[in-house]
Protein backbone atom coordinates (compact mmCIF):
# COMPACT_ATOMS: atom_id res chain seq x y z
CA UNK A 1 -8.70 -9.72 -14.96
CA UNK A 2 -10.11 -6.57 -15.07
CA UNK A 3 -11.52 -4.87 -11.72
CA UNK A 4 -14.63 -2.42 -12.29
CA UNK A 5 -16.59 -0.24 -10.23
CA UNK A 6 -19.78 -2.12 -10.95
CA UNK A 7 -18.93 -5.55 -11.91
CA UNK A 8 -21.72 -8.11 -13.71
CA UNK A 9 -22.76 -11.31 -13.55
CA UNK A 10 -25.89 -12.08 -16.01
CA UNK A 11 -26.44 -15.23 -14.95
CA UNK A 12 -30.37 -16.73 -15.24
CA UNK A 13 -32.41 -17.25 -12.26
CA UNK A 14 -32.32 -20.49 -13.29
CA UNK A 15 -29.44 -20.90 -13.99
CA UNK A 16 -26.18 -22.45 -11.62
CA UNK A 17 -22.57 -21.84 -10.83
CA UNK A 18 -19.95 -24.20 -9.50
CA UNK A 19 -17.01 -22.26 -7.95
CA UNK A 20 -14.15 -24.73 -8.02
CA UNK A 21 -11.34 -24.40 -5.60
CA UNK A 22 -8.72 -23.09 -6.92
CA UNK A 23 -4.85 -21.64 -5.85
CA UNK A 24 -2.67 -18.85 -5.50
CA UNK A 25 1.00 -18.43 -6.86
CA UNK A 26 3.53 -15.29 -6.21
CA UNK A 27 4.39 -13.15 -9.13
CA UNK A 28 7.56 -11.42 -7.23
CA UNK A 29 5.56 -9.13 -4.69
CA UNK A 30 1.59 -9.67 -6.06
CA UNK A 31 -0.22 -12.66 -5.41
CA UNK A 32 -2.16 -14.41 -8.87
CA UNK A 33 -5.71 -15.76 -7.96
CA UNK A 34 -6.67 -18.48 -10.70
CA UNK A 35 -10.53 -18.22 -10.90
CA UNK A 36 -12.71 -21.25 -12.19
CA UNK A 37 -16.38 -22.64 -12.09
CA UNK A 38 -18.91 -23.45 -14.38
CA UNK A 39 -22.71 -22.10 -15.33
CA UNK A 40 -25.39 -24.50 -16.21
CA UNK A 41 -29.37 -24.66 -16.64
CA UNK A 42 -30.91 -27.76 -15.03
CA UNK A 43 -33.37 -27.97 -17.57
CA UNK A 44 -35.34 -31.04 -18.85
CA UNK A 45 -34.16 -33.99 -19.58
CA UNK A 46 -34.86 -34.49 -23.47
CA UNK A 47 -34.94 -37.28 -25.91
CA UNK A 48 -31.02 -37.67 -26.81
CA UNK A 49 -30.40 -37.59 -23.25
CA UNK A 50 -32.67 -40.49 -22.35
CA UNK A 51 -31.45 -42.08 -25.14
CA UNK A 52 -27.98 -41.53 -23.53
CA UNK A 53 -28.90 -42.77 -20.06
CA UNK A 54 -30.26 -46.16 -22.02
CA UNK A 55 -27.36 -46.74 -23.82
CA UNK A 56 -25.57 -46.30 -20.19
CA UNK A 57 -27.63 -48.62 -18.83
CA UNK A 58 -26.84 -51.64 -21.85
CA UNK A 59 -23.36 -50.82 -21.21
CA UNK A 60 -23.45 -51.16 -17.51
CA UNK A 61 -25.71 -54.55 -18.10
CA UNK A 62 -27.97 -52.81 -15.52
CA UNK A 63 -31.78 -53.46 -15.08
CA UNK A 64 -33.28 -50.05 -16.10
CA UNK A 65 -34.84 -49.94 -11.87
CA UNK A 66 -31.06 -49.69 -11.26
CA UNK A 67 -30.98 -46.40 -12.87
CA UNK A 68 -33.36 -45.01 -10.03
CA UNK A 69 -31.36 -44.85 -7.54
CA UNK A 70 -30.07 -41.68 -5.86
CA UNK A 71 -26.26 -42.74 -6.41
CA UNK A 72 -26.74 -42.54 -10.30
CA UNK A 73 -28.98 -39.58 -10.28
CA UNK A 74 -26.47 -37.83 -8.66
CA UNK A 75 -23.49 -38.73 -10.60
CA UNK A 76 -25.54 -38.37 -13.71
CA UNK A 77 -26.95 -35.05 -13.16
CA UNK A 78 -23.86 -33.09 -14.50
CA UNK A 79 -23.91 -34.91 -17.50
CA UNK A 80 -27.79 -33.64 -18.31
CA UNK A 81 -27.58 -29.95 -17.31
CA UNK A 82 -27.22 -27.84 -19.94
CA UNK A 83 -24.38 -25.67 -19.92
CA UNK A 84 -24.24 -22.14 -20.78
CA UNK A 85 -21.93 -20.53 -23.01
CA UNK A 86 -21.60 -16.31 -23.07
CA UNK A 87 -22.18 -15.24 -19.79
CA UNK A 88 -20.20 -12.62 -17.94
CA UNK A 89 -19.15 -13.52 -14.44
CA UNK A 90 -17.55 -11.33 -11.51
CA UNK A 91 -15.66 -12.75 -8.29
CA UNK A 92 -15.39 -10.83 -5.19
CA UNK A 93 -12.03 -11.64 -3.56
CA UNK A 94 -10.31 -10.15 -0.45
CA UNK A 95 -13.07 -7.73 -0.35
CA UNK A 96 -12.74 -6.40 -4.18
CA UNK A 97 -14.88 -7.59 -6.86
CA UNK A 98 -13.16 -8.30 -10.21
CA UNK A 99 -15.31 -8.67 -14.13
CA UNK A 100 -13.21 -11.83 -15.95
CA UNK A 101 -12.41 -10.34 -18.87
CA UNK A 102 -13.76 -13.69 -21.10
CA UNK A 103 -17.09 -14.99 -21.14
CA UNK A 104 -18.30 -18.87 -20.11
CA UNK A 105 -17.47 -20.99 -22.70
CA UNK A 106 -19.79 -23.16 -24.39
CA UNK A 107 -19.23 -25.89 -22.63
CA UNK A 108 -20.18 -23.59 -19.79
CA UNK A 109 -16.87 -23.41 -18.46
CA UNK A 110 -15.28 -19.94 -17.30
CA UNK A 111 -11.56 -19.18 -16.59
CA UNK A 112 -9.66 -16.26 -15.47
CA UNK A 113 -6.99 -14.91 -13.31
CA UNK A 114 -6.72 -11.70 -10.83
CA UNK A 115 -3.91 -10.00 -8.91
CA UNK A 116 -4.02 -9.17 -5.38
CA UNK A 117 -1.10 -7.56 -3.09
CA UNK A 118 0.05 -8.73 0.05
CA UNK A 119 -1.96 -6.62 2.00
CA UNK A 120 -5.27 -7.73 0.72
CA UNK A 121 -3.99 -11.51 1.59
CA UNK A 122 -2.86 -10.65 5.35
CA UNK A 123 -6.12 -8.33 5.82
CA UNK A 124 -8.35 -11.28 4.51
CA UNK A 125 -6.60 -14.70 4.49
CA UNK A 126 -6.79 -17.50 7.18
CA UNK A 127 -4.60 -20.56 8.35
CA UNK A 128 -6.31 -23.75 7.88
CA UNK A 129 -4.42 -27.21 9.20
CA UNK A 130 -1.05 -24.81 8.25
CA UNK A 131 -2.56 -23.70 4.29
CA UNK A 132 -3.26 -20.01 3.72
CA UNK A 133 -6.55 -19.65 2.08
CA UNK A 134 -8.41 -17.34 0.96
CA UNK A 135 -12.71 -17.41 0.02
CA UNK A 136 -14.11 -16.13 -3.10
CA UNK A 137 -17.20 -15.42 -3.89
CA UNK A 138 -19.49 -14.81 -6.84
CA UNK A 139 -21.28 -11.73 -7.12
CA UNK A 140 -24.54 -12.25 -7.98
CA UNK A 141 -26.91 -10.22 -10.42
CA UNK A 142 -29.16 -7.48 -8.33
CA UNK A 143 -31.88 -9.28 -6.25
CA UNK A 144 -30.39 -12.84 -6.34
CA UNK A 145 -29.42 -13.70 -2.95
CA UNK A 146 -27.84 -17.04 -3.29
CA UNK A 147 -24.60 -17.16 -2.19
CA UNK A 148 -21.98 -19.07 -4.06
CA UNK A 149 -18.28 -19.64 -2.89
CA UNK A 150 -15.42 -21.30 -3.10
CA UNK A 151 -12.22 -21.58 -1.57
CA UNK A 152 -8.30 -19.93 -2.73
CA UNK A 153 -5.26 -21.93 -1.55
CA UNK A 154 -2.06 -19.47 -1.23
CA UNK A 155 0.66 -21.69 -2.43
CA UNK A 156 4.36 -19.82 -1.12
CA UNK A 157 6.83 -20.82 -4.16
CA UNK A 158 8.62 -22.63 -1.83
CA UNK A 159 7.94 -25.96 0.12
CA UNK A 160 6.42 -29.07 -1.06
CA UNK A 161 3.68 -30.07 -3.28
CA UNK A 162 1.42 -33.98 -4.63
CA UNK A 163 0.21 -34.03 -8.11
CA UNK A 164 -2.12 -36.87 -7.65
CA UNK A 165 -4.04 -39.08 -10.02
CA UNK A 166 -7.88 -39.80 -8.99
CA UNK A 167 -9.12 -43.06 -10.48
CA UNK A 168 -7.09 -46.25 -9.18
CA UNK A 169 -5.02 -43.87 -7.30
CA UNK A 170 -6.62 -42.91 -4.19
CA UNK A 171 -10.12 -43.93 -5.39
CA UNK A 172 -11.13 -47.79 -6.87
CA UNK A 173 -12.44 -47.77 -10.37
CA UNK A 174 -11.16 -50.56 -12.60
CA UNK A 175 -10.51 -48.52 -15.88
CA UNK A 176 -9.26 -51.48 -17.70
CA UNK A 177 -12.93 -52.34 -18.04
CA UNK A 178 -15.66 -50.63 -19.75
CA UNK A 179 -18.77 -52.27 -17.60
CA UNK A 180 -16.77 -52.17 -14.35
CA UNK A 181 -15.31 -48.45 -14.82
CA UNK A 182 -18.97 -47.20 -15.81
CA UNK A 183 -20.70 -49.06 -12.73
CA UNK A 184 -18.23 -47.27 -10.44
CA UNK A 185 -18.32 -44.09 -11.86
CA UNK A 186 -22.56 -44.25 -11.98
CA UNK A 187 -23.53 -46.75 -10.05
CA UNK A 188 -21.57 -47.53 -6.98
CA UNK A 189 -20.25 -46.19 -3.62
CA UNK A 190 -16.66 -44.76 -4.15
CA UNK A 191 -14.26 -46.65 -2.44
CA UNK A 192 -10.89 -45.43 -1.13
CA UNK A 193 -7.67 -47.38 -2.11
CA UNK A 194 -6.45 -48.76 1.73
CA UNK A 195 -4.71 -45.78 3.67
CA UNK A 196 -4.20 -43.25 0.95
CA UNK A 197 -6.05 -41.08 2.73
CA UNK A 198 -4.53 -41.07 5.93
CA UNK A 199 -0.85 -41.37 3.99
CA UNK A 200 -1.83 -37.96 2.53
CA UNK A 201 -3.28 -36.13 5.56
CA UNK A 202 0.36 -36.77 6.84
CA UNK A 203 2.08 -35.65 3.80
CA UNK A 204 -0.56 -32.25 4.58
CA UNK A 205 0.42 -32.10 8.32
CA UNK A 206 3.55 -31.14 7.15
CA UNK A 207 2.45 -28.57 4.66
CA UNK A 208 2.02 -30.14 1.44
CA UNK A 209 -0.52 -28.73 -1.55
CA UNK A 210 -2.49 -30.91 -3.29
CA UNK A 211 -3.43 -31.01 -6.88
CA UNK A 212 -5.78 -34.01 -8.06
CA UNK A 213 -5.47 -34.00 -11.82
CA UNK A 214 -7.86 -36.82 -13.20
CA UNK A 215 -9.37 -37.82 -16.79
CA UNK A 216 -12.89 -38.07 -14.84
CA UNK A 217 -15.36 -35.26 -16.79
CA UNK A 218 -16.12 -32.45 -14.76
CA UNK A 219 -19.88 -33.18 -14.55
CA UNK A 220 -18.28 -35.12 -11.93
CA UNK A 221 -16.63 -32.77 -9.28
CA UNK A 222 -19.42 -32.66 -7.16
CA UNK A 223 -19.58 -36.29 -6.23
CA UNK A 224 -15.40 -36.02 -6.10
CA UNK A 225 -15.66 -33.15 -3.76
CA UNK A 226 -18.11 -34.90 -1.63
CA UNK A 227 -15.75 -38.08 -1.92
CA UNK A 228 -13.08 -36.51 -1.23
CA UNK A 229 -14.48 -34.93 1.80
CA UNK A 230 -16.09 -38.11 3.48
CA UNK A 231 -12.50 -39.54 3.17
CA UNK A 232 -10.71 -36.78 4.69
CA UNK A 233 -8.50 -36.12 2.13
CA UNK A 234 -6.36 -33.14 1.65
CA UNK A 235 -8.18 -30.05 -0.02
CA UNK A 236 -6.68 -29.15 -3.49
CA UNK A 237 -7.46 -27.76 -6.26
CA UNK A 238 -9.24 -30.38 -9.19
CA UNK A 239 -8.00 -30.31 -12.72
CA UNK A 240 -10.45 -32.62 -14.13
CA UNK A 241 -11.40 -32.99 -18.44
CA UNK A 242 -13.55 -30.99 -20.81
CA UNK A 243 -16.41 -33.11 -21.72
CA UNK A 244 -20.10 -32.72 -23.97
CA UNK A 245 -22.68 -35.27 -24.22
CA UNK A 246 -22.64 -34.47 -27.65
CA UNK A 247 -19.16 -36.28 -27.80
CA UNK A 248 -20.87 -39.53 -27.46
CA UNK A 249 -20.54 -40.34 -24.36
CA UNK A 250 -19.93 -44.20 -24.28
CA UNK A 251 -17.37 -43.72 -26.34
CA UNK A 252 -15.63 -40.29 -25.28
CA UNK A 253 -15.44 -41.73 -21.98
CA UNK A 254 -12.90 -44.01 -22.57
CA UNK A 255 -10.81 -42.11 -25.11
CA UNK A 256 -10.87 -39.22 -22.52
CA UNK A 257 -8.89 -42.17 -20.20
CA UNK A 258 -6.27 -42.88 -22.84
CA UNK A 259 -5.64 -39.33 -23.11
CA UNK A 260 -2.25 -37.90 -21.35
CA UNK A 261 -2.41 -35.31 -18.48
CA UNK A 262 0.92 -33.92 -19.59
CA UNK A 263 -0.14 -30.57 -20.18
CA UNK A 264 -1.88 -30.07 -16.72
CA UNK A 265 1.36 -31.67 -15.08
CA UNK A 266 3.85 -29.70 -16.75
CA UNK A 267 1.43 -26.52 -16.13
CA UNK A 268 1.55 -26.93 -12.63
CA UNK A 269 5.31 -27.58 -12.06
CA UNK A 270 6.11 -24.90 -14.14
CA UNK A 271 4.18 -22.54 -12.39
CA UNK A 272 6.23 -23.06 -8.74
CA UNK A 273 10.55 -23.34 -10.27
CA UNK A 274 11.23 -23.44 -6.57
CA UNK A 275 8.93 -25.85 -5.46
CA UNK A 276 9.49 -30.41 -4.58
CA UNK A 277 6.92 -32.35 -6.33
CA UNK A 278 6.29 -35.88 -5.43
CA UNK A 279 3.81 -37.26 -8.57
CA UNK A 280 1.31 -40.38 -7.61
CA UNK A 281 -0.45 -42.51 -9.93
CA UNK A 282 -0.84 -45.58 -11.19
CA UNK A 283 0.44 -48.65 -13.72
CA UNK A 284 -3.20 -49.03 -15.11
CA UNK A 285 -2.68 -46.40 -18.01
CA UNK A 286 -0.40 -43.72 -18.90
CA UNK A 287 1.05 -41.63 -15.21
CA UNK A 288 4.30 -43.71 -15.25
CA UNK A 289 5.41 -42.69 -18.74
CA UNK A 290 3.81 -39.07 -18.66
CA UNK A 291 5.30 -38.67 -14.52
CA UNK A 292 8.46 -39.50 -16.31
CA UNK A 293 8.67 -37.16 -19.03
CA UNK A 294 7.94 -34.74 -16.40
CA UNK A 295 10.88 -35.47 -14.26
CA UNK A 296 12.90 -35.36 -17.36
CA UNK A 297 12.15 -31.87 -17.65
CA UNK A 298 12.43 -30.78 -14.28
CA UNK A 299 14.82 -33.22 -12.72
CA UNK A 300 15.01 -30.23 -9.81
CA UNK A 301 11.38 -29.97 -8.90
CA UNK A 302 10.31 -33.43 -9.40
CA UNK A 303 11.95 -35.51 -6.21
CA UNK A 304 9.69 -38.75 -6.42
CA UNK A 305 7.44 -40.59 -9.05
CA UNK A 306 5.21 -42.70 -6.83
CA UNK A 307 3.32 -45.86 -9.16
CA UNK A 308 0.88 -48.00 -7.46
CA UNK A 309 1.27 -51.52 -8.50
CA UNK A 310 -2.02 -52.70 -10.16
CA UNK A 311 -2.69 -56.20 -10.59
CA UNK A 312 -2.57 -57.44 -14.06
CA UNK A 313 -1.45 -54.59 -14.85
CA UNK A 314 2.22 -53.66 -13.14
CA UNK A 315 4.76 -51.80 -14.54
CA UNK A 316 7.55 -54.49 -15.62
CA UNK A 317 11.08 -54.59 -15.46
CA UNK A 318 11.02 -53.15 -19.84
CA UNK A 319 8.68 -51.00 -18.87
CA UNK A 320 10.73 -49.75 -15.50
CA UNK A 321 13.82 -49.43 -17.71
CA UNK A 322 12.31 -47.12 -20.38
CA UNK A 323 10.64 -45.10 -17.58
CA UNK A 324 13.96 -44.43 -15.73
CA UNK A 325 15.87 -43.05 -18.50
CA UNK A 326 17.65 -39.97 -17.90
CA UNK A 327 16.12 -40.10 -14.21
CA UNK A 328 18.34 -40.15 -11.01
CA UNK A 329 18.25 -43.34 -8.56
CA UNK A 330 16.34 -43.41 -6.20
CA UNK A 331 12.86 -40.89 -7.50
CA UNK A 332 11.33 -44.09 -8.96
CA UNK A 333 9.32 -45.57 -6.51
CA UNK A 334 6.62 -48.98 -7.09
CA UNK A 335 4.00 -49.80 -4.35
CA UNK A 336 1.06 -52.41 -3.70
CA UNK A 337 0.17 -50.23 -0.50
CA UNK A 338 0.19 -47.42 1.09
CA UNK A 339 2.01 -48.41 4.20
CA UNK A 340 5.62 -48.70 1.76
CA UNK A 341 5.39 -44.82 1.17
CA UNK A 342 7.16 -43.09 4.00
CA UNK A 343 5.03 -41.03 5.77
CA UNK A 344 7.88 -37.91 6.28
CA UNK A 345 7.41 -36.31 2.16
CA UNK A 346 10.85 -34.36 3.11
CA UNK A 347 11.92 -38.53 3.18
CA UNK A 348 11.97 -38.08 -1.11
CA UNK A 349 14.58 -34.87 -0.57
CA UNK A 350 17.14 -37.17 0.98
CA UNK A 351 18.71 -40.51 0.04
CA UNK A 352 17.13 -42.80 -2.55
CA UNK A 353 14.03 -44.28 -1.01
CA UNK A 354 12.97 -45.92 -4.52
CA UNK A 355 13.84 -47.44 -7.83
């Protein structure tokens, strides 16, 4: 990140930015500000994409009136914007703007990182329920007075922090079913798995961050964020997947769900060596195996590998037995609800509360 006296942001006057909340790490006395959003054109909706919506439609085994509603135009409007790919963007962050030094993509995605000292976080940071935070900003091409912003979480590299899954996690969707995972994701109310929620606005209480790493597209962080919200779940940062229509979507969206999260998982425990991790997911697809791998490779960060119990679908005793390999007693731990979690997260830093 490169800080200039007159940073630039071309951006369109019809064009849009998404600042997603992102976090803070130390780098020994300087503080490292990830930065990402994405720009996109509303434009019109063209042939290939009403072909697209159709075809969404067949799959859902919808009547096409369905389609109307203001649920799926909302989830759905993501997926028709058009993205825009080579624009320069500038941040303004504890009252100094910074230029990223790379462009959006062309998936309309941008990416960067800036360095702040510990002065500019004390002069501009605040405490919210115990989290320091910090609000960024973009800055906006002369004359355009929308304001768009976002929110920094400082995360200390000590203390505790959830890696949690989305989808059959802390939020229903079925993804063992093509019709019933596309109806939620489109077409229906989200609806919270029992007491998840409350279980981790406890595990926050007592100073927890929160990272929600999901194979859900991006196009669908708004309705997340406002889900998440309505809930009263934790804030965190999102770490969702790259996705273009173009992909064909039908299809894409359920190889995107057999894809691992490894990377992002490994990413983010890396990032904090003196950090506790406690990982939740789910038996439906691949968070026990990839949770486990994890642990493997940081049996002193990861303290608990937390696997709701889906029915049909559980993780067996075979399946338990490869998963534990090389893992101590006790970080394993298999639940139908919420209630069998303890509530105390500094619970996973003591005796074995698990498999």
């Amino acid at each position: 990140m490169i800080q200039h006296d007159a940073p630039i942001t071309n951006l369109q006057r019809d064009e849009e930015v998404v600042l997603y909340p992102s976090f803070g790490y130390r780098v020994n006395r300087v503080w490292r500000v990830v930065v990402e959003g994405i720009v996109f054109g509303r434009g019109s909706v063209n042939f290939r994409k009403r072909l697209m919506i159709r075809l969404l439609g067949r799959a859902m085994r919808v009547e096409p009136t369905d389609l109307d509603s203001e649920i799926f135009r909302e989830r759905i409007e993501g997926f028709v914007a058009t993205p825009e790919g080579g624009r320069r963007m500038a941040v303004e962050v504890a009252g100094r703007k910074f230029q990223l030094q790379k462009k959006s993509k062309r998936n309309g995605h941008f990416r960067g990182a800036l360095r702040l000292t510990g002065d500019d976080v004390d002069r501009f940071g605040w405490d919210k329920g115990g989290a320091r935070m910090l609000p960024i900003q973009l800055v906006t091409p002369p004359g355009d007075r929308r304001t768009i912003e976002s929110t920094v979480r400082l995360i200390e590299p000590t203390g505790w922090s959830v890696i949690s899954d989305i989808d059959d996690t802390i939020k229903h969707t079925d993804c063992s079913s093509r019709r019933t995972l596309l109806a939620n994701t489109f077409l229906n109310d989200f609806r919270e798995i029992d007491g998840m929620a409350s279980l981790y606005q406890q595990w926050g209480s007592q100073g927890a961050a929160f990272h929600y790493v999901s194979s859900s597209p991006w196009q669908l962080f708004g309705p997340l964020a406002e889900y998440q919200d309505e809930y009263g779940f934790p804030d965190g940062t999102f770490h969702l997947r790259s996705f273009r229509l173009r992909d064909h979507m039908l299809r894409r969206m359920l190889l995107l769900r057999r894809k691992g999260k490894a990377a992002v998982v490994r990413r983010l425990v890396h990032l904090f060596p003196e950090r506790r991790f406690v990982l939740v997911g789910d038996s439906g697809e691949r968070d026990p195996e990839i949770y486990a791998a994890c642990a493997r490779k940081y049996p002193d960060q990861v303290s608990a590998i937390c696997i709701r119990q889906i029915p049909g679908r559980e993780v067996d005793n075979q399946r338990l037995r490869r998963m534990a390999r090389g893992i101590p007693h006790g970080r394993i731990v298999l639940f139908d609800d919420s209630s069998e979690l303890p509530s105390e997260i500094v619970a996973y830093g003591g005796s074995a509360v698990g498999v």
